[in-house]
N, C-alpha and C. Protein backbone atom coordinates (compact mmCIF):
# COMPACT_ATOMS: atom_id res chain seq x y z
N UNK A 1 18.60 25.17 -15.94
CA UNK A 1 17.29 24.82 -16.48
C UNK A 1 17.10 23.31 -16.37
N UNK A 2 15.96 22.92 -15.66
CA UNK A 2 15.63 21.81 -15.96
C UNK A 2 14.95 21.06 -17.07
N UNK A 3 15.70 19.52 -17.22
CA UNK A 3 14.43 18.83 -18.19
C UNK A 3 12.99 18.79 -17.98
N UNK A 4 12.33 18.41 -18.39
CA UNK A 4 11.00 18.16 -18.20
C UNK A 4 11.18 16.67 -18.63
N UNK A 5 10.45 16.08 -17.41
CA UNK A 5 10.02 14.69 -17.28
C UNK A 5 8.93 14.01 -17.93
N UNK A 6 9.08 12.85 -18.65
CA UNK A 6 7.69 12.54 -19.07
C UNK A 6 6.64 12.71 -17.91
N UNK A 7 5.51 12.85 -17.89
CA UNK A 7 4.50 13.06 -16.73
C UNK A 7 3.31 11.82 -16.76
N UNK A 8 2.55 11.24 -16.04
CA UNK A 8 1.72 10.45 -16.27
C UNK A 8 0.45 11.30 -16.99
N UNK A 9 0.24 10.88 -18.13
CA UNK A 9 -1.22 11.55 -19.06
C UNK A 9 -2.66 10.36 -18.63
N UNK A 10 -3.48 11.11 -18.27
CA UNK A 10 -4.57 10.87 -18.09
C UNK A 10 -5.13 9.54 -19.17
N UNK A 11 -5.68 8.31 -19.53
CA UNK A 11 -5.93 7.97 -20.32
C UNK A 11 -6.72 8.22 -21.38
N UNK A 12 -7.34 9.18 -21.29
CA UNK A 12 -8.38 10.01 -22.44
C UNK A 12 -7.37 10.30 -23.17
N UNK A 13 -6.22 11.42 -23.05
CA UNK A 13 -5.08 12.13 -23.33
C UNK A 13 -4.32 10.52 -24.20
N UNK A 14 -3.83 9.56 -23.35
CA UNK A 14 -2.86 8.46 -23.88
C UNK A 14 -3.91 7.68 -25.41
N UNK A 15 -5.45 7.55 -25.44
CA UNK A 15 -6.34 7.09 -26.37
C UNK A 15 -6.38 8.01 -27.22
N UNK A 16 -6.04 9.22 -26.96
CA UNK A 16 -5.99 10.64 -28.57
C UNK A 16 -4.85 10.23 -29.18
N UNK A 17 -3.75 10.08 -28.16
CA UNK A 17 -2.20 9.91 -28.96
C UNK A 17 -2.20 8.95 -29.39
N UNK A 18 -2.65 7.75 -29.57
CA UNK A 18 -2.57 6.35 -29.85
C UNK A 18 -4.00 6.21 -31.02
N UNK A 19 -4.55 7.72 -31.27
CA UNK A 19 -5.54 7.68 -32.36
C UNK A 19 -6.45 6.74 -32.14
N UNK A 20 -6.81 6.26 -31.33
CA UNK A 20 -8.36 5.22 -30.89
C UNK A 20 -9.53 6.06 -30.93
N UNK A 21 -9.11 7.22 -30.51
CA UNK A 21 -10.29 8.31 -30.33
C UNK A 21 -10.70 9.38 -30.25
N UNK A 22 -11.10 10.17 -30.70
CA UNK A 22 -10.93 11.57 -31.27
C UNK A 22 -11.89 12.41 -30.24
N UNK A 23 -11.57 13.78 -30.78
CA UNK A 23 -11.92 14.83 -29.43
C UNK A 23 -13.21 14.61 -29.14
N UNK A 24 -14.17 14.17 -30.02
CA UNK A 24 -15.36 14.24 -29.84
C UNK A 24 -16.24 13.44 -29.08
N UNK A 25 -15.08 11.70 -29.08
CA UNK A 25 -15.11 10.43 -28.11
C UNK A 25 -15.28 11.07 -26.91
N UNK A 26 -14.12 11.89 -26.54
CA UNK A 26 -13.06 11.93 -25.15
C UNK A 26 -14.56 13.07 -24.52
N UNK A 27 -14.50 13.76 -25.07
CA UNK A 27 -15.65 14.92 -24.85
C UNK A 27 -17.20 14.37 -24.10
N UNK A 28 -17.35 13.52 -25.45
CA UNK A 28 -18.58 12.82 -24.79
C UNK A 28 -18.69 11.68 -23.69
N UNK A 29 -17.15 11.33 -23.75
CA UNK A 29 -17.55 10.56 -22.29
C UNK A 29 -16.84 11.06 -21.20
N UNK A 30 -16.10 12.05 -21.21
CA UNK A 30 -15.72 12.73 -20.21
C UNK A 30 -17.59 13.33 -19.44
N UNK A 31 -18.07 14.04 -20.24
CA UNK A 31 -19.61 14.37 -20.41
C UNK A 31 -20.60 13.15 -19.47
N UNK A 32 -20.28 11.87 -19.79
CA UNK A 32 -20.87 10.87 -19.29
C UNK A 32 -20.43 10.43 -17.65
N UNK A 33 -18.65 10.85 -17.96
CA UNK A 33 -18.05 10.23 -16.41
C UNK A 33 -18.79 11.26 -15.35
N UNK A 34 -19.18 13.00 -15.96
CA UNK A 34 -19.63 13.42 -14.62
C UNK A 34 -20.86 12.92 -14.70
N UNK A 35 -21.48 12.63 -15.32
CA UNK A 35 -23.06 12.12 -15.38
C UNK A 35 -23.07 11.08 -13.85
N UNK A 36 -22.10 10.19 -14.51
CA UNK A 36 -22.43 8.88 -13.90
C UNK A 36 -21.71 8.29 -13.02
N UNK A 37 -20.63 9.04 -12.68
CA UNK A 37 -19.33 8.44 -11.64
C UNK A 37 -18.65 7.19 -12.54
N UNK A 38 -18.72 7.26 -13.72
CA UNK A 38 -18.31 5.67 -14.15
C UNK A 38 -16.83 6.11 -14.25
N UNK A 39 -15.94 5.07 -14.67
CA UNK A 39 -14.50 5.13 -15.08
C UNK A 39 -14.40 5.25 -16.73
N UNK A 40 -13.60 6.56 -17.07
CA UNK A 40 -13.76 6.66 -18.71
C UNK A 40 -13.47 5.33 -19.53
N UNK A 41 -12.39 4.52 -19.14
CA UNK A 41 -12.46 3.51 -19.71
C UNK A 41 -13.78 2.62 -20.34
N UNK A 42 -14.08 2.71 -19.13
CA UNK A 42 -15.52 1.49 -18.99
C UNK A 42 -16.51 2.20 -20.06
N UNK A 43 -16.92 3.33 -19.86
CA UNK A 43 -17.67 4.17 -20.81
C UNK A 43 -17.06 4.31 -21.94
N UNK A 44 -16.10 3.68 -22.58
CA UNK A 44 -15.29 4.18 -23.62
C UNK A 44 -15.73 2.73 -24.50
N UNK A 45 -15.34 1.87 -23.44
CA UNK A 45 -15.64 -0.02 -23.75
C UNK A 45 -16.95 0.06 -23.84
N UNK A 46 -17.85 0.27 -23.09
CA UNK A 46 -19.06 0.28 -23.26
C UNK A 46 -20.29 0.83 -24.27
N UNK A 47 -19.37 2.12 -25.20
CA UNK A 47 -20.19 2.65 -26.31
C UNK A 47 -19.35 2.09 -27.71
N UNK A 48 -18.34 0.92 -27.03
CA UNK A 48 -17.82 0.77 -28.97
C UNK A 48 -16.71 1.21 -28.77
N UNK A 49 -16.29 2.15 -28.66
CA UNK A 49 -15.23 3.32 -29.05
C UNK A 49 -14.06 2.55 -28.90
N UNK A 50 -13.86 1.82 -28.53
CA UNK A 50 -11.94 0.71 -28.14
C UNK A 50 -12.62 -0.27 -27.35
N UNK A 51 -11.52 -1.85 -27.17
CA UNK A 51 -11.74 -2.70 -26.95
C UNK A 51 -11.07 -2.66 -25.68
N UNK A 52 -11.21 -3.77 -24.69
CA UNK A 52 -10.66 -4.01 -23.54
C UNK A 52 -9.05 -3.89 -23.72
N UNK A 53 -8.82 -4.83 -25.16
CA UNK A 53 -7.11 -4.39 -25.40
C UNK A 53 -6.61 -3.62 -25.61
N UNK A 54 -7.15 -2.17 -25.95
CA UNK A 54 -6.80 -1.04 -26.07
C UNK A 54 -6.72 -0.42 -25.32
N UNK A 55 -7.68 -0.42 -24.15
CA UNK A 55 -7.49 0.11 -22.55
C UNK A 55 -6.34 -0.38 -22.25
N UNK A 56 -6.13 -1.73 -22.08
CA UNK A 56 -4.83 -2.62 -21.25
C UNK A 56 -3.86 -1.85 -21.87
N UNK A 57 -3.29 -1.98 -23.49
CA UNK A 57 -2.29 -1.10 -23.46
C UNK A 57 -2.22 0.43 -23.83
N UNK A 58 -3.42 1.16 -23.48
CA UNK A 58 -3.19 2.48 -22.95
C UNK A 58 -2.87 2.45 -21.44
N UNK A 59 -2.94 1.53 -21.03
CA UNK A 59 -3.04 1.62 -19.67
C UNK A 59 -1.52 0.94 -19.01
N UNK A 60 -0.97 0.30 -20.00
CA UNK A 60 0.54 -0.44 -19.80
C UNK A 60 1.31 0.92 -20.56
N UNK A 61 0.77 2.02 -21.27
CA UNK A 61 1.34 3.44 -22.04
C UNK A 61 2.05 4.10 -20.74
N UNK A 62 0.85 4.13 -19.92
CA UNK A 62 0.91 5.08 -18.92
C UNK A 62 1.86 4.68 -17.65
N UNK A 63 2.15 3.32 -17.64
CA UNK A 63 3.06 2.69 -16.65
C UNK A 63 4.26 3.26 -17.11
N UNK A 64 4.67 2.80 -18.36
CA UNK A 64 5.56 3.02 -19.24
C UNK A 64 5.91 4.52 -18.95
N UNK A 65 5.52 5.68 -19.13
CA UNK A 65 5.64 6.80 -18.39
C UNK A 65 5.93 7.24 -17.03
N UNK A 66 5.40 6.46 -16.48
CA UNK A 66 5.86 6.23 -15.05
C UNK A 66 7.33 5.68 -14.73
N UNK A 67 7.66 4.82 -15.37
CA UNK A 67 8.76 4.09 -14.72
C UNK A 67 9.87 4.94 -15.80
N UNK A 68 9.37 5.64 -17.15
CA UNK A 68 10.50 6.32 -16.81
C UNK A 68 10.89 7.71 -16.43
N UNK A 69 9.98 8.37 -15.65
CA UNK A 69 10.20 9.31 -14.47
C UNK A 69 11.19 8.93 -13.30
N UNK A 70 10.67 7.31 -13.19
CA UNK A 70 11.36 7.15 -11.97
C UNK A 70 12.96 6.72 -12.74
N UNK A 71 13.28 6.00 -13.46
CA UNK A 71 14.63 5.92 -13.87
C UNK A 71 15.15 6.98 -14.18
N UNK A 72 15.45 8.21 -13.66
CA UNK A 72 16.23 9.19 -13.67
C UNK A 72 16.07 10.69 -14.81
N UNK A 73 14.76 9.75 -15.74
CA UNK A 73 14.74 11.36 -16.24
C UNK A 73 13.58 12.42 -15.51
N UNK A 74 13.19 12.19 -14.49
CA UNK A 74 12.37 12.73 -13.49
C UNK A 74 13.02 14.66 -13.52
N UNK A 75 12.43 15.48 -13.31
CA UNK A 75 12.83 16.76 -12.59
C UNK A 75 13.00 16.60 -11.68
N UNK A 76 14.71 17.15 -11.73
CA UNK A 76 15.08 17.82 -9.97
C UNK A 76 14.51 18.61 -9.15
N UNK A 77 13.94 18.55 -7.68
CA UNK A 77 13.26 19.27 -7.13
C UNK A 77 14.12 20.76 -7.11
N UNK A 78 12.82 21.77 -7.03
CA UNK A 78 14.07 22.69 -6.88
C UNK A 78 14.70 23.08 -5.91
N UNK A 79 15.76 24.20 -5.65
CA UNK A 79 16.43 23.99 -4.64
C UNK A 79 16.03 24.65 -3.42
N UNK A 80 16.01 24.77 -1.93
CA UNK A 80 15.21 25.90 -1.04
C UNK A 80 15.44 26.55 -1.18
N UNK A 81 14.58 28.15 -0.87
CA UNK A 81 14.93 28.97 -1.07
C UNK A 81 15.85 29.31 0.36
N UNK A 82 16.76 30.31 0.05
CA UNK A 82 18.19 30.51 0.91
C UNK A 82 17.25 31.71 1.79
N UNK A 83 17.48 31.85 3.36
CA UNK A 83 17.47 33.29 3.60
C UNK A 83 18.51 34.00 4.10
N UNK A 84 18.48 34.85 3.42
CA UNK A 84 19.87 35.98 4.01
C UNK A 84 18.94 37.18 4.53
N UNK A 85 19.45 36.96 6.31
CA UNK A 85 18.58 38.26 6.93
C UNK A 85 19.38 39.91 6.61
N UNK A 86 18.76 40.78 6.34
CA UNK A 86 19.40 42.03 6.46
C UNK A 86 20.51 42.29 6.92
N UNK A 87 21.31 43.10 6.74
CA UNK A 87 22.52 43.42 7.42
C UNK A 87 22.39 45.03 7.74
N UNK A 88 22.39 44.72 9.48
CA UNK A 88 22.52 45.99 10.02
C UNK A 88 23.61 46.02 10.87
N UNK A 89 24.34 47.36 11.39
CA UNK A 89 25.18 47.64 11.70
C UNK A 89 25.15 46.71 13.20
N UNK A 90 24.48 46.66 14.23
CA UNK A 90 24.46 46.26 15.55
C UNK A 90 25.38 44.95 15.36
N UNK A 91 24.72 43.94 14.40
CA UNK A 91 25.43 42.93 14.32
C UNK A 91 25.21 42.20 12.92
N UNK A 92 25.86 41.53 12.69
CA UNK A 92 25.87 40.74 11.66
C UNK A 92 26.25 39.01 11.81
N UNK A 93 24.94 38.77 10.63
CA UNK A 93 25.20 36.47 11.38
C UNK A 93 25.94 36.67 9.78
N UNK A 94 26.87 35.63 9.89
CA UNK A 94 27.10 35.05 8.49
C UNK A 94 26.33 34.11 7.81
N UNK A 95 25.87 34.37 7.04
CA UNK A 95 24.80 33.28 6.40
C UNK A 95 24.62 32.08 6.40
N UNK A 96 26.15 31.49 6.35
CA UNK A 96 25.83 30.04 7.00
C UNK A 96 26.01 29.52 7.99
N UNK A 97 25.18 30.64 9.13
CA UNK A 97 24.85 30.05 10.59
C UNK A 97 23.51 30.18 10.78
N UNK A 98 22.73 30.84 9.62
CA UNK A 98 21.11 30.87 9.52
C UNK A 98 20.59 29.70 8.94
N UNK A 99 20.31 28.88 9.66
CA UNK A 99 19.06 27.84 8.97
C UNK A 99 18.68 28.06 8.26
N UNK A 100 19.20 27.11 7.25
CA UNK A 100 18.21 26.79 5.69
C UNK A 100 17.06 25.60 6.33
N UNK A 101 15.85 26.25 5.59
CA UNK A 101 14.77 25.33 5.73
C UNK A 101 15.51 24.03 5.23
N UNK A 102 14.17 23.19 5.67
CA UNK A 102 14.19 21.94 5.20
C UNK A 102 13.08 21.62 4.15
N UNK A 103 13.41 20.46 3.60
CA UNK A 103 12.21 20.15 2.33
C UNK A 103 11.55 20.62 2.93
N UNK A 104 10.26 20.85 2.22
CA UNK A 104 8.62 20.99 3.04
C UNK A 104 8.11 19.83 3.15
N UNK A 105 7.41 19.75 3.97
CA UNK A 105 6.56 18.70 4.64
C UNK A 105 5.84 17.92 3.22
N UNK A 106 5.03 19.49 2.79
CA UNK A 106 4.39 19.55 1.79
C UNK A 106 5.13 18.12 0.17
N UNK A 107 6.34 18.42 0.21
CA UNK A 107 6.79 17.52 -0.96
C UNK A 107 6.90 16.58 -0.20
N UNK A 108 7.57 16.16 0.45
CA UNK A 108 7.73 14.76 0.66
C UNK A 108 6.17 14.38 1.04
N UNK A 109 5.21 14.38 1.57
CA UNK A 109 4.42 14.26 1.31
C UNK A 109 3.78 13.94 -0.10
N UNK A 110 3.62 15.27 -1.56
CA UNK A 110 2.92 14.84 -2.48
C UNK A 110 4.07 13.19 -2.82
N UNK A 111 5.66 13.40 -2.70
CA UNK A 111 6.45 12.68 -3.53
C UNK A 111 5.98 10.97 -2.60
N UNK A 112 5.86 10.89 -1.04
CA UNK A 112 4.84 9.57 -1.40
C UNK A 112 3.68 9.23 -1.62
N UNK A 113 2.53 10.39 -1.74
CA UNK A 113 1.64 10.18 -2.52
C UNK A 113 1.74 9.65 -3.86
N UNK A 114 2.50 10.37 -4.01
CA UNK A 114 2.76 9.88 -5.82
C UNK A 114 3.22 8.66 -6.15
N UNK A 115 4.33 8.00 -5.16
CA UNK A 115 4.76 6.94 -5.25
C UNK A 115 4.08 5.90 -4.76
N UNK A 116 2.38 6.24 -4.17
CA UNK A 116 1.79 5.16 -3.51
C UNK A 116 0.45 5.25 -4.71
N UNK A 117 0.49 6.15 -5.29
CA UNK A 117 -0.50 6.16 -6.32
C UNK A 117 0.24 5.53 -7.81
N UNK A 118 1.79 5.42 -7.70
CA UNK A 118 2.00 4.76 -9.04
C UNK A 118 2.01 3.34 -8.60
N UNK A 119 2.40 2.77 -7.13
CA UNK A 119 2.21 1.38 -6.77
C UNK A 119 0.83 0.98 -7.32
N UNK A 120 -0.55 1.49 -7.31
CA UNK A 120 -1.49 0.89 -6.94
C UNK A 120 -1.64 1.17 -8.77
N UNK A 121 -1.92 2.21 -9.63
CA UNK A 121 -1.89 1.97 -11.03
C UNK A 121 -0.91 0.64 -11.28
N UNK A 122 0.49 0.58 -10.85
CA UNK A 122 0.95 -0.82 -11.63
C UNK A 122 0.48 -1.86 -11.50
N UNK A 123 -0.18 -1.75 -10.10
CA UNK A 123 -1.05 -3.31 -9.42
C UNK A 123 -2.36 -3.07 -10.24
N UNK A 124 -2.96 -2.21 -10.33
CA UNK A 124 -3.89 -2.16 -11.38
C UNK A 124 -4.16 -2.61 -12.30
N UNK A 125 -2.94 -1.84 -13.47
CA UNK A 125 -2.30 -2.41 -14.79
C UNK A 125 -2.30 -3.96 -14.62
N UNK A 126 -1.45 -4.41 -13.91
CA UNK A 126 -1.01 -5.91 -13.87
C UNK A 126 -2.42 -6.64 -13.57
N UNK A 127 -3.43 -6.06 -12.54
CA UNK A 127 -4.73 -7.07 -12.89
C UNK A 127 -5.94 -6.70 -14.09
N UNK A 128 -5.79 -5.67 -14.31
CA UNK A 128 -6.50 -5.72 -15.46
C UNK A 128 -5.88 -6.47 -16.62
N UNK A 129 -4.40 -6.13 -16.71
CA UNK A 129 -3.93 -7.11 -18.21
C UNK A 129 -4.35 -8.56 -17.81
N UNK A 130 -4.37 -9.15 -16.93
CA UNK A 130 -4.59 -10.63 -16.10
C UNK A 130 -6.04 -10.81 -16.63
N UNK A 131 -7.14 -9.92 -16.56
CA UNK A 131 -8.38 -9.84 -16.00
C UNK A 131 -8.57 -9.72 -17.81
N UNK A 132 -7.32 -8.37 -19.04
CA UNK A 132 -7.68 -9.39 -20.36
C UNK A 132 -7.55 -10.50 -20.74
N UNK A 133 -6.35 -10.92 -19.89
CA UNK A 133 -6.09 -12.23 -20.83
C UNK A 133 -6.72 -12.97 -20.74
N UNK A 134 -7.49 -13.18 -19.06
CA UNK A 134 -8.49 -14.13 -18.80
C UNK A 134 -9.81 -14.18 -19.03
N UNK A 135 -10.10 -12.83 -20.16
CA UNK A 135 -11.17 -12.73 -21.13
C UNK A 135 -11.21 -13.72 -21.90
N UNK A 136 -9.99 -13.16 -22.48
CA UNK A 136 -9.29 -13.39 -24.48
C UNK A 136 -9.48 -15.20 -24.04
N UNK A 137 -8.61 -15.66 -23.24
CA UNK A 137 -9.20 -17.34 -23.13
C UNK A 137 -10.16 -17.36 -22.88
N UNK A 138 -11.35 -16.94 -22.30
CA UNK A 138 -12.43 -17.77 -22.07
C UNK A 138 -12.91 -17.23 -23.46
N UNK A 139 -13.10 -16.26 -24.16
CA UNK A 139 -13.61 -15.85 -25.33
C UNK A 139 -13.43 -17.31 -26.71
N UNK A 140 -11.84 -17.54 -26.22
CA UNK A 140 -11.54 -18.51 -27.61
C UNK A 140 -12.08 -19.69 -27.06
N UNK A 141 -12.24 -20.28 -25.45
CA UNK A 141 -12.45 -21.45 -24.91
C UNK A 141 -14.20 -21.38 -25.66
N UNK A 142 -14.78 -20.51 -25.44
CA UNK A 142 -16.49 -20.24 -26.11
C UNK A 142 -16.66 -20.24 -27.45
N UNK A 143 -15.62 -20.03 -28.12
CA UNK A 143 -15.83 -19.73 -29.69
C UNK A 143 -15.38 -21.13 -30.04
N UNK A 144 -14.28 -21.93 -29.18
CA UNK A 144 -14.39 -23.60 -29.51
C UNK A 144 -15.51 -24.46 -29.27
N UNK A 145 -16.40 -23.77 -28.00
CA UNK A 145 -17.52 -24.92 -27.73
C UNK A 145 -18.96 -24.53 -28.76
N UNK A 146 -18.77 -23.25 -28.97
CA UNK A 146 -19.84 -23.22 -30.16
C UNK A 146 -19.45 -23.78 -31.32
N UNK A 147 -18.21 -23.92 -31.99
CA UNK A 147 -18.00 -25.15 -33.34
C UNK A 147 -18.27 -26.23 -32.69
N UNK A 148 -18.24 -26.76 -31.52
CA UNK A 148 -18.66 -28.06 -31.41
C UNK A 148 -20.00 -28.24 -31.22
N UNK A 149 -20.79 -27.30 -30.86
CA UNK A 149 -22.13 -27.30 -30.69
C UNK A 149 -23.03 -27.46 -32.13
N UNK A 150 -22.14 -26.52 -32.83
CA UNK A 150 -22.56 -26.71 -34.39
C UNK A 150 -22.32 -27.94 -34.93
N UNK A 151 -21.14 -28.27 -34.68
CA UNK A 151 -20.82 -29.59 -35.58
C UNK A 151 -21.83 -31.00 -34.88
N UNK A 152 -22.19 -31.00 -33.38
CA UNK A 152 -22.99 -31.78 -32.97
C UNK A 152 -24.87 -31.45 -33.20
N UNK A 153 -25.13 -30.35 -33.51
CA UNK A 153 -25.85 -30.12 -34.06
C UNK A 153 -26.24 -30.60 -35.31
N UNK A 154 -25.68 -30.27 -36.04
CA UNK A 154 -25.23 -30.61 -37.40
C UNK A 154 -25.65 -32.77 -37.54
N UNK A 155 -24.91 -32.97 -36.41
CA UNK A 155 -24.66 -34.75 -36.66
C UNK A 155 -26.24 -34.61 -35.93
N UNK A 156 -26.90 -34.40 -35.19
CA UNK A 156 -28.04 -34.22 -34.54
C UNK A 156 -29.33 -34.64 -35.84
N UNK A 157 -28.51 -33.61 -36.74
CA UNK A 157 -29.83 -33.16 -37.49
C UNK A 157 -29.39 -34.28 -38.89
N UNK A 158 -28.58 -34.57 -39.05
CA UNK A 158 -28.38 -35.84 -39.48
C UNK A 158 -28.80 -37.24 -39.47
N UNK A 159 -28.67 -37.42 -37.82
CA UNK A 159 -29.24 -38.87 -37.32
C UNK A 159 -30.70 -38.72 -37.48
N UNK A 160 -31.35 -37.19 -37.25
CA UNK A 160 -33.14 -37.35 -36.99
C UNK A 160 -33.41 -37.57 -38.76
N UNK A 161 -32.62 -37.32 -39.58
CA UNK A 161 -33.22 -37.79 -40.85
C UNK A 161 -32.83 -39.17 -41.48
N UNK A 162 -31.67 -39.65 -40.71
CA UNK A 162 -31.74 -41.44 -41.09
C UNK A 162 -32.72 -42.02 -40.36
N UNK A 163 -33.33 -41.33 -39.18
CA UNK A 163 -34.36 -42.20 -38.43
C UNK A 163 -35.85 -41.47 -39.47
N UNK A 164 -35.97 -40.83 -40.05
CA UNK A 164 -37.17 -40.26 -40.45
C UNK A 164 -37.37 -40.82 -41.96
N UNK A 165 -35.92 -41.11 -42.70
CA UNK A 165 -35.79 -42.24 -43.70
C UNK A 165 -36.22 -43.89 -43.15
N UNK A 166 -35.86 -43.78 -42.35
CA UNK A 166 -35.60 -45.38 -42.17
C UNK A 166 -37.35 -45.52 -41.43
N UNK A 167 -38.03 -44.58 -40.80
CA UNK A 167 -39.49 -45.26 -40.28
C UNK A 167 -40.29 -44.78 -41.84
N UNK A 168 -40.11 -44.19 -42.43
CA UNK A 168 -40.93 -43.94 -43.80
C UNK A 168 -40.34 -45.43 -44.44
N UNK A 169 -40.02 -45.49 -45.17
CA UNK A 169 -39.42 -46.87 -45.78
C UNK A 169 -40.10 -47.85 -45.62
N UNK A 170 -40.25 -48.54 -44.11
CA UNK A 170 -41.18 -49.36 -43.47
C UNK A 170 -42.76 -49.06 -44.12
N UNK A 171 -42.83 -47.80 -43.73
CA UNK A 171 -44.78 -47.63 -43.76
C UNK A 171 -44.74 -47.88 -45.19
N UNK A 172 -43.71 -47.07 -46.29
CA UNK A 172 -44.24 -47.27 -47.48
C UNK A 172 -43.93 -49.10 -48.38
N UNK A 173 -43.49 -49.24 -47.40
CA UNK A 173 -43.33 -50.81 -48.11
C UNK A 173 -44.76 -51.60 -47.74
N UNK A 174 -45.10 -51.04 -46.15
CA UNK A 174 -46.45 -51.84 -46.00
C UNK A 174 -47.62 -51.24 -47.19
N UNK A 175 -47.50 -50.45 -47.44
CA UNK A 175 -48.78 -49.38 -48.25
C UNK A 175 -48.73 -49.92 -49.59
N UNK A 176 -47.52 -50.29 -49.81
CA UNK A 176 -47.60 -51.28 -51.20
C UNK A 176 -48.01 -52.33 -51.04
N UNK A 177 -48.22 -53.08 -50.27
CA UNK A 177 -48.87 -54.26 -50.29
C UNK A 177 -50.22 -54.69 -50.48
């Protein structure tokens, strides 16, 4: 009997387990992705439902699953099947002079599909986490230039009332005279 391997889960599936979002989220924008061809993520970011950092690490979840398939707790393929031809009297082969197939085409095939589809999710992963972080700074670089905008504001609205003191002053000193 074999183990069973962790498997890569869909990110709808990795955002239920990680409680960000409940069946009714996943439902309705699954609902939306056929609408619209969009990526559930984006539709997920886009109605509220989780933040860009919650994608990134649902999305570093799912690497995480990946790599450890590939470190050895993966399922063993299974084994070919053997053929043993009939045995009739005329003659007889001994079985191991009948060709055992070979893998199928078919697996090695899906097995570098699979391995060219987990390359391009990790390159993925790795530019989207890039593509948060280089949010998250420009977010705090903007949230510094608006305190300074305020605070120069602020001195703005300061100076226009020492100048609005200081030309009143004048007129009312002439008006007394």
């Amino acid at each position: 009997m074999h183990e069973h391997a962790p498997r890569w889960r869909p990110i709808g599936a990795v955002l239920l387990s990680q409680g960000l979002i409940n069946e009714v989220d996943l439902e309705e924008a699954l609902e939306e992705q056929k609408r619209s061809g969009r990526r559930l993520g984006e539709i997920l970011i886009d109605s509220g439902r989780i933040s860009w950092l919650a994608l990134a690490e649902a999305i570093a979840e799912q690497a995480k699953d990946l790599d450890a398939a590939q470190q050895g707790h993966a399922v063993a393929p299974a084994p070919a099947p053997t053929f043993e031809p009939p045995v009739t009297e005329e003659a007889t082969v001994p079985v191991a002079a009948v060709p055992q197939p070979a893998r199928v085409g078919v697996e090695v095939a899906a097995e570098n599909r699979l391995q060219t589809v987990e390359t391009m999710l990790k390159e993925r992963q790795r530019a989207f986490l890039e593509l948060v972080s280089t949010t998250e700074t420009l977010r705090r670089s903007v949230a510094k230039l608006q305190e300074q905008i305020a605070l120069k504001d602020e001195e703005i609205s300061r100076l226009r009332r020492q100048i609005s003191a200081q030309l009143v002053e004048p007129a009312a000193a002439q008006s007394s005279l």
